[in-house]
Structure formats: structure tokens, C-alpha cells
N, C-alpha and C. Protein backbone atom coordinates (compact mmCIF):
# COMPACT_ATOMS: atom_id res chain seq x y z
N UNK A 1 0.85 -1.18 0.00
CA UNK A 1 0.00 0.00 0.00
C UNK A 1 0.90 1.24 0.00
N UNK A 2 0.54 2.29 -0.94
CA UNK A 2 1.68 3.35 -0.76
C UNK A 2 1.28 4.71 0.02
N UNK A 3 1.57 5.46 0.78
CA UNK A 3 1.92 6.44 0.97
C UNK A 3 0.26 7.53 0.77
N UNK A 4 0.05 7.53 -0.27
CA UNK A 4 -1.17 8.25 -0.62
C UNK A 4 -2.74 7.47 -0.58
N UNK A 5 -2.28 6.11 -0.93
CA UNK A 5 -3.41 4.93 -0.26
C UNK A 5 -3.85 5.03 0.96
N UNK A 6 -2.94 4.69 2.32
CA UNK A 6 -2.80 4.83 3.31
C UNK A 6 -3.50 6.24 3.85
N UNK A 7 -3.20 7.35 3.24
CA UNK A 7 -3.91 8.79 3.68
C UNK A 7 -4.79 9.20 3.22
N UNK A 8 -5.51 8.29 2.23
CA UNK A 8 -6.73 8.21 1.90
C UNK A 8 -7.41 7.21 3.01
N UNK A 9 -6.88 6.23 3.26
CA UNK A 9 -7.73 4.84 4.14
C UNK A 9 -8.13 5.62 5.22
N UNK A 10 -7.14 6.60 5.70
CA UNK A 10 -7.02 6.87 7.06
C UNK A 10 -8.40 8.12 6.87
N UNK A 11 -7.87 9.16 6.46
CA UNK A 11 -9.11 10.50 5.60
C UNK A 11 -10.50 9.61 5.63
N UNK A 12 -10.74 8.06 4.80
CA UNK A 12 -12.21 7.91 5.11
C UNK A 12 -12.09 7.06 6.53
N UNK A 13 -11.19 6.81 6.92
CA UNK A 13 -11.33 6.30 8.50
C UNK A 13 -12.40 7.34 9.55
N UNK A 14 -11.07 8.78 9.02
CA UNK A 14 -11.31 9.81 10.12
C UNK A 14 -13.31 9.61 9.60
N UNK A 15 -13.63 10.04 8.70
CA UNK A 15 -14.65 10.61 8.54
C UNK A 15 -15.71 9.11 9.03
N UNK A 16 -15.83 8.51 8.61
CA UNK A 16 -16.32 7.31 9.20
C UNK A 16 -16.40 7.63 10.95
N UNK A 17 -15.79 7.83 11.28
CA UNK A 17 -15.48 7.58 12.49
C UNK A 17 -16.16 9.16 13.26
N UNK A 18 -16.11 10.19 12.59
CA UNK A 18 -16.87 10.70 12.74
C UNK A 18 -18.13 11.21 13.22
N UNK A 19 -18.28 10.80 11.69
CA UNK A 19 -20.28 10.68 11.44
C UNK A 19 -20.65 9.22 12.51
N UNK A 20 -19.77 8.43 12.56
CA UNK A 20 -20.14 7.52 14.04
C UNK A 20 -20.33 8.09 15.47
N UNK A 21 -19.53 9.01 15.17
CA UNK A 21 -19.63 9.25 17.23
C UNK A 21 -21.05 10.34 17.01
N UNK A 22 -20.68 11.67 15.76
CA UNK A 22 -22.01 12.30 15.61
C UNK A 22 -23.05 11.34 15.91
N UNK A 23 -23.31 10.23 15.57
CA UNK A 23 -24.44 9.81 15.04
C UNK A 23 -25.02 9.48 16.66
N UNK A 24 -24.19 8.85 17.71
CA UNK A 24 -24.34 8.56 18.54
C UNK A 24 -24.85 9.45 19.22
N UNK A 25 -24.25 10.08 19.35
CA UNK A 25 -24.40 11.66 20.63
C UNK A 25 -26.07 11.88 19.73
N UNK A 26 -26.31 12.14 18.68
CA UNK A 26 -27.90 12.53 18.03
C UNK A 26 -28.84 11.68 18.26
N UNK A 27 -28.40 10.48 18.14
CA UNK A 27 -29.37 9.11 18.59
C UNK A 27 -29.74 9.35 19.93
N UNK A 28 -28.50 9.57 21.10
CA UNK A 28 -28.74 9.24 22.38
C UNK A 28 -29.33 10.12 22.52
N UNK A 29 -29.38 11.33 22.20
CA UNK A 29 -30.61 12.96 22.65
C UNK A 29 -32.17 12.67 21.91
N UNK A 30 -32.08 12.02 20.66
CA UNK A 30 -33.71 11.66 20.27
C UNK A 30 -34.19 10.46 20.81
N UNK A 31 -33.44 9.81 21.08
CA UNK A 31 -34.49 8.34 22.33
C UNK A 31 -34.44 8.75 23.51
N UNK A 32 -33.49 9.44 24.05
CA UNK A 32 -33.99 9.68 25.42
C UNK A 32 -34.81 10.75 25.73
N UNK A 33 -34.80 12.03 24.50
CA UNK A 33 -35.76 12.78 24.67
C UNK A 33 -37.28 12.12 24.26
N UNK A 34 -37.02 11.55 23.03
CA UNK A 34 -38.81 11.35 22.68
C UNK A 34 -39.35 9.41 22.77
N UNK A 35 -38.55 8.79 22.84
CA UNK A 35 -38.26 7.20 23.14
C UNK A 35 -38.71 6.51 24.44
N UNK A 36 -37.57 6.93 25.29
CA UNK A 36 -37.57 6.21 26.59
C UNK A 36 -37.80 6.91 27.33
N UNK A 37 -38.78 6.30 28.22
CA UNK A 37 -39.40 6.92 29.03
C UNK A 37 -38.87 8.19 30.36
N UNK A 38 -39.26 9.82 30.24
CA UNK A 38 -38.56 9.97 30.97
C UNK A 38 -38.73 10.11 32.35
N UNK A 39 -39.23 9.16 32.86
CA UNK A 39 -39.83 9.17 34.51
C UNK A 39 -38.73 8.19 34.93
N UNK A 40 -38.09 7.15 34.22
CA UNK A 40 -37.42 6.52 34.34
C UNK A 40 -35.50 6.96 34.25
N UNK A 41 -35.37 7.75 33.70
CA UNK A 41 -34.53 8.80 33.52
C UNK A 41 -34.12 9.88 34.59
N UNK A 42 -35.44 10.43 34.74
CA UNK A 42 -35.59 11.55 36.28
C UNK A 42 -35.08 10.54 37.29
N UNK A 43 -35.52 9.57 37.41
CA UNK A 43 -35.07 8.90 38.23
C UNK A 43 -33.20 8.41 38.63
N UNK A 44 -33.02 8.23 37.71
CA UNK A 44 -31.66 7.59 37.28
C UNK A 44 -30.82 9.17 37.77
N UNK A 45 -31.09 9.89 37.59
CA UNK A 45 -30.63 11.41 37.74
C UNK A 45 -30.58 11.71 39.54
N UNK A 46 -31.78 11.42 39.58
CA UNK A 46 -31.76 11.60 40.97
C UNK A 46 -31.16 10.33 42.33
N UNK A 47 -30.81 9.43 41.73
CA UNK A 47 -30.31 8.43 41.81
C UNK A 47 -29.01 8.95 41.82
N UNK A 48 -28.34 9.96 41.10
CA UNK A 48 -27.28 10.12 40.88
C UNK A 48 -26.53 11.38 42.08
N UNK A 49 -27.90 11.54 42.45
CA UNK A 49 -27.39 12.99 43.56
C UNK A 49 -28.57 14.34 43.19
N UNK A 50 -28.58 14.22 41.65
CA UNK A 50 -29.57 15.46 40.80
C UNK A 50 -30.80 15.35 41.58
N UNK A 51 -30.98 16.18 42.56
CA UNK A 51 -32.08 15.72 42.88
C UNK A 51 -33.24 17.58 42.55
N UNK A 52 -32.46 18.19 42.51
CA UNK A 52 -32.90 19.91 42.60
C UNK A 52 -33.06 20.05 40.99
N UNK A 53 -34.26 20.20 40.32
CA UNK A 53 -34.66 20.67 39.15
C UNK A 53 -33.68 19.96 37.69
N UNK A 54 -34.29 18.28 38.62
CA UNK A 54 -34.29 17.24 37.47
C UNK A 54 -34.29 17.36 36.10
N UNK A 55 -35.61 18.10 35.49
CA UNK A 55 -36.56 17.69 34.70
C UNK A 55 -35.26 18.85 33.45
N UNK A 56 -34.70 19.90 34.13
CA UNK A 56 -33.93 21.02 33.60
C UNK A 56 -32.75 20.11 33.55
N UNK A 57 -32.59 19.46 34.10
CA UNK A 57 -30.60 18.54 33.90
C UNK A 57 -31.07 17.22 32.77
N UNK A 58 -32.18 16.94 33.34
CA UNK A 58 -32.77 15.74 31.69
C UNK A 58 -32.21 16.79 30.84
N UNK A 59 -32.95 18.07 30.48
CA UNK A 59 -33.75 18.36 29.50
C UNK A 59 -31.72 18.70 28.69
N UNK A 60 -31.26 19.30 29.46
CA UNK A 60 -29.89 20.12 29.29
C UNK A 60 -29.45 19.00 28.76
N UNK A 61 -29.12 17.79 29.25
CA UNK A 61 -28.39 16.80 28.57
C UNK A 61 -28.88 16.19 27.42
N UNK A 62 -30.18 16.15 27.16
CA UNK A 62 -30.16 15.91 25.73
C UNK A 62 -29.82 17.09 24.96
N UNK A 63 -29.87 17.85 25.16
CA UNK A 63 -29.78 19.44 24.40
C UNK A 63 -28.01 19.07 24.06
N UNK A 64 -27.14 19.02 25.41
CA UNK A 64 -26.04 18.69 25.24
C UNK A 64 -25.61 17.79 24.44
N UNK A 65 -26.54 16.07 24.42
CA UNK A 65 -26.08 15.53 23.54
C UNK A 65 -25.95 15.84 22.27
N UNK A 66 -27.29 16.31 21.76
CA UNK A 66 -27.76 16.73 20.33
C UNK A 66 -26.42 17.96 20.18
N UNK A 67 -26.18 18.35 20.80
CA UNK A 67 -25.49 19.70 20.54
C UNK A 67 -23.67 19.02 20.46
N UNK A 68 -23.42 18.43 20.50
CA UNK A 68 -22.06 17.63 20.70
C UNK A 68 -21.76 16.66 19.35
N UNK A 69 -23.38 15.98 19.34
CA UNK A 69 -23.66 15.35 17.47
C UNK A 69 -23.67 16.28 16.59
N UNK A 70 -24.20 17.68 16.52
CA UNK A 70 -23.70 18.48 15.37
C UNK A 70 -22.65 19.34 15.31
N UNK A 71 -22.12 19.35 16.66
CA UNK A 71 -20.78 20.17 16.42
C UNK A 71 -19.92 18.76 15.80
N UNK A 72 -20.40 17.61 16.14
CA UNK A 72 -19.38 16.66 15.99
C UNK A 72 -19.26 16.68 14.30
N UNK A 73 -20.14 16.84 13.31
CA UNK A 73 -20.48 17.20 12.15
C UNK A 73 -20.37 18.31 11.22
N UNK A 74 -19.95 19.54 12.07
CA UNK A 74 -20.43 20.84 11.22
C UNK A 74 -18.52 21.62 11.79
N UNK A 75 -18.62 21.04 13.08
CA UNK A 75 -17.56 21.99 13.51
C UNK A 75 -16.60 21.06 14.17
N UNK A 76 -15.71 20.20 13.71
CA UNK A 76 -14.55 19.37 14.40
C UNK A 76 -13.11 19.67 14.89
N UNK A 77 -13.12 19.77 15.74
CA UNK A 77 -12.10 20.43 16.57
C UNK A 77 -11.29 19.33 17.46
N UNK A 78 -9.55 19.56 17.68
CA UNK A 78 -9.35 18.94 19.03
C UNK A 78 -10.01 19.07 20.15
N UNK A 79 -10.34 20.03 20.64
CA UNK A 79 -10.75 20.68 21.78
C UNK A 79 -12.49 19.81 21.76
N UNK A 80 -13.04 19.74 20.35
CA UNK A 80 -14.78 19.40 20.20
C UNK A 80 -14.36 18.22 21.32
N UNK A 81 -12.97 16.93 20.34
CA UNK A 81 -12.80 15.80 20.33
C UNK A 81 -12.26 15.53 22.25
N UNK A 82 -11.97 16.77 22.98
CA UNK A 82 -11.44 16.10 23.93
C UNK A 82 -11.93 16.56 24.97
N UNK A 83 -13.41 17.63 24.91
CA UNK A 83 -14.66 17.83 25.60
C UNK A 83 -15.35 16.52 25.29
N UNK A 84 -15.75 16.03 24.27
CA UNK A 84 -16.17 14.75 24.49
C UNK A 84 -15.87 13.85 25.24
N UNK A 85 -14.42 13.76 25.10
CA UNK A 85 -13.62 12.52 25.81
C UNK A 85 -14.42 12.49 27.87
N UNK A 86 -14.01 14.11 27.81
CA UNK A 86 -14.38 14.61 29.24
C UNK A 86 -15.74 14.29 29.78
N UNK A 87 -17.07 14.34 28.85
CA UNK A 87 -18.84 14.37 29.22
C UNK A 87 -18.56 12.68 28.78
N UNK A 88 -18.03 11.90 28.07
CA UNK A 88 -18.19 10.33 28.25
C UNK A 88 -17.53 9.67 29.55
N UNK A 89 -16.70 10.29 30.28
CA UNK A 89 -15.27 9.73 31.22
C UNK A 89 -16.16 10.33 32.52
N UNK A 90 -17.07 11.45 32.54
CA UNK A 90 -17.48 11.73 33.31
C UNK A 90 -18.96 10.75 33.73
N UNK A 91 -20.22 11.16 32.13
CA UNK A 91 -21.03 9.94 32.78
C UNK A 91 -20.43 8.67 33.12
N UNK A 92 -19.60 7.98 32.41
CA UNK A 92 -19.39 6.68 32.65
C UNK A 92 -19.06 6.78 34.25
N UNK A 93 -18.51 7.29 34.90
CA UNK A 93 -17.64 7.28 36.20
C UNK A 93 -19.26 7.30 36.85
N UNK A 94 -19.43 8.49 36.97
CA UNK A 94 -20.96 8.78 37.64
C UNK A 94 -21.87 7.61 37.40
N UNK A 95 -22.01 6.85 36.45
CA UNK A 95 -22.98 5.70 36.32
C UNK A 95 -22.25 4.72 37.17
N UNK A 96 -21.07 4.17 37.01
CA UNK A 96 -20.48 3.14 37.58
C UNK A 96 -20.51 3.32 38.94
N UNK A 97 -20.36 4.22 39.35
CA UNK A 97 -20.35 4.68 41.29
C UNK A 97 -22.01 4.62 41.60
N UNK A 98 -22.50 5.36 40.55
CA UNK A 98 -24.39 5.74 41.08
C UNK A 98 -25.08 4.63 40.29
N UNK A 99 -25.04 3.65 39.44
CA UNK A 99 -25.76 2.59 38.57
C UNK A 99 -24.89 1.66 38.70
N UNK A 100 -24.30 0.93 39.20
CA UNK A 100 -23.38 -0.24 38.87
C UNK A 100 -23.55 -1.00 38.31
N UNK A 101 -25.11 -1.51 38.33
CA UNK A 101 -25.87 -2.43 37.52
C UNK A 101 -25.35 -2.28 35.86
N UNK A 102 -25.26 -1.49 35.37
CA UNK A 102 -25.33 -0.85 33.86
C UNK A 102 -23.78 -1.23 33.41
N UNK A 103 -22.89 -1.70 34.20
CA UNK A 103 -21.52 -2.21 34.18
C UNK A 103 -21.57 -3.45 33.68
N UNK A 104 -22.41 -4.13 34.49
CA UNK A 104 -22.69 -5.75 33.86
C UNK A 104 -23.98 -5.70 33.34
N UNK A 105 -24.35 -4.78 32.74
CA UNK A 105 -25.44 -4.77 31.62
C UNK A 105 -24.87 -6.02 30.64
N UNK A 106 -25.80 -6.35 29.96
CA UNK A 106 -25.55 -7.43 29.02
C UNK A 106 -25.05 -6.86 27.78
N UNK A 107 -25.99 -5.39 27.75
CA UNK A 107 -25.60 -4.59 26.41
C UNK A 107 -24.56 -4.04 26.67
N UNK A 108 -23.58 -4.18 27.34
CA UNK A 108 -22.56 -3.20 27.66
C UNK A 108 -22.76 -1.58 27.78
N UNK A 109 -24.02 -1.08 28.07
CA UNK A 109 -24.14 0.29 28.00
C UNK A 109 -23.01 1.29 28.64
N UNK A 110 -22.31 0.71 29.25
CA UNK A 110 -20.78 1.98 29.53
C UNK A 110 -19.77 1.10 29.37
N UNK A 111 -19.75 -0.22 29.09
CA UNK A 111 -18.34 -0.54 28.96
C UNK A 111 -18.30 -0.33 27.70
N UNK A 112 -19.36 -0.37 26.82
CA UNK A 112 -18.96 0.41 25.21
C UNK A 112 -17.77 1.87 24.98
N UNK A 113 -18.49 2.57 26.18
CA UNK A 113 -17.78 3.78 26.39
C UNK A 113 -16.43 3.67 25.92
N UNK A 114 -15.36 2.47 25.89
CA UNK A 114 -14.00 2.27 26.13
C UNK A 114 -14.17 2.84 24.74
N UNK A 115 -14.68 1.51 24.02
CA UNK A 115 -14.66 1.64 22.04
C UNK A 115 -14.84 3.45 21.68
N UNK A 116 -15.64 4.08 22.18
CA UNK A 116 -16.21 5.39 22.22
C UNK A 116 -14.69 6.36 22.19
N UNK A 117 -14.34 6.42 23.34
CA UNK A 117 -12.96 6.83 24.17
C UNK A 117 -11.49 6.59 22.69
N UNK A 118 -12.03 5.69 22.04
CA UNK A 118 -10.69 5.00 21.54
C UNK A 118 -10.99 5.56 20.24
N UNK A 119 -12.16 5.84 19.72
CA UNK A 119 -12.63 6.62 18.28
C UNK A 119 -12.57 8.10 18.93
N UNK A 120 -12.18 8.51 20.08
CA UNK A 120 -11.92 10.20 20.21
C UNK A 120 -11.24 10.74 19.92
N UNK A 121 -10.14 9.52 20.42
CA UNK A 121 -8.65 9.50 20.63
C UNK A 121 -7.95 9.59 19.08
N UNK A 122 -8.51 8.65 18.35
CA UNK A 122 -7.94 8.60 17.15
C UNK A 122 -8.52 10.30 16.18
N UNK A 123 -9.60 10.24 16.65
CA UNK A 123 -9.93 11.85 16.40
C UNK A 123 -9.44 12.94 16.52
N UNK A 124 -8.69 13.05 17.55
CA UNK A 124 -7.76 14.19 18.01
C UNK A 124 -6.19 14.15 17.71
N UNK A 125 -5.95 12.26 16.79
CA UNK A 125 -4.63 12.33 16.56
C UNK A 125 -4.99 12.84 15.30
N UNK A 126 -6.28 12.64 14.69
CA UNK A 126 -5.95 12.79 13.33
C UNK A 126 -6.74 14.70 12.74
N UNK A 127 -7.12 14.73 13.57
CA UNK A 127 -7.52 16.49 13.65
C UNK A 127 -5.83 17.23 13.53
N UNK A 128 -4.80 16.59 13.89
CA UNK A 128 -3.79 17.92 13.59
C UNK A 128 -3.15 17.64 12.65
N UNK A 129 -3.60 16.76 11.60
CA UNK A 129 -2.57 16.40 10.18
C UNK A 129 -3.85 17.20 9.51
């Protein structure tokens, strides 16, 4: 493979990889806003400590998510790529201490996080070429 192959593979890597994490962060703000239930959610929040004007820290974090999927799309930055790193490293921690259950989820719902973490990473190596 030569030289210009390779920085093409990598160019549709980056972008692939991308429109993947976008896609995520947009998914996770439209099911949890209009999907899954959010009484079940408020809960999980307040579960977490959130207990003072819930319904405003739901509402902010999907806003946040959605808002993280189109910067992840429109506006890509080191800095986008390693505020992300920070709001995934943070829920995950906060779930694992306040949900433990969701650790040995079957679906892996935060041990995915790692795979997540590892497409940031490669994001922010490849944001300065």
C-alpha cells in the first residue's frame, strides 16, 4: 500500500469515524428525549445525587447531547474531540459509582464507552494532520 493509499484509508477512517460518534451523541438525545421513558430517567438522575430541578438537567443533557452530534459534524475540533472525551469519562464514572448495575449490563451500555474513548482518541490524533 503506498503512501497516498494509506492517507486516503485513514481521511475515510477519520470521517467514518466521525459521522459515528455524531451519530451517537444525536441518537442518544432523540431516544432519550422522545423514546424512553422519561420518569425513568428523572429517576436515574436523581439516583445520581440530581435531585434539585431534574426535569432542567434531563432536559440540558439531551440538548447537550444533540449539541455535541452536530458540532461533531459541522464543527470538528481537538478541543470538540477532547470535551467529548471529558462528558463520556465523566457519565461513565458517575454511572459506575451511582448505577453499577449498567456495568454488567448485558448490552454493555458503559463498557462500550471504552470503544467510544478510543474513536476520540484517534480523532484528536488525526484532527492535527
Amino acid at each position: 500500500m503506498s503512501q497516498d493509499d494509506r492517507e486516503t484509508s485513514l481521511r475515510r477512517l477519520y470521517w467514518i469515524t466521525r459521522t459515528g460518534i455524531a451519530f451517537i451523541w444525536i441518537w442518544t438525545a432523540i431516544t432519550s428525549w422522545f423514546f424512553y421513558p422519561h420518569a425513568i430517567s428523572l429517576e436515574w438522575l436523581r439516583t445520581l445525587g440530581l435531585t434539585y430541578q431534574t426535569e432542567q438537567i434531563f432536559s440540558s443533557a439531551c440538548l447537550l447531547d444533540a449539541g455535541l452530534g452536530l458540532a461533531s459534524l459541522f464543527f470538528a475540533s481537538r478541543r470538540l474531540w477532547q470535551v467529548q472525551c471529558m462528558v463520556v469519562i465523566t457519565y461513565s464514572v458517575a454511572i459506575a459509582i451511582w448505577l453499577p448495575v449498567f456495568l454488567v449490563h448485558p448490552f454493555g451500555a458503559i463498557t462500550k464507552n471504552i470503544a467510544v474513548l478510543a474513536c476520540l482518541f484517534y480523532l484528536i490524533v488525526m484532527e492535527r494532520r
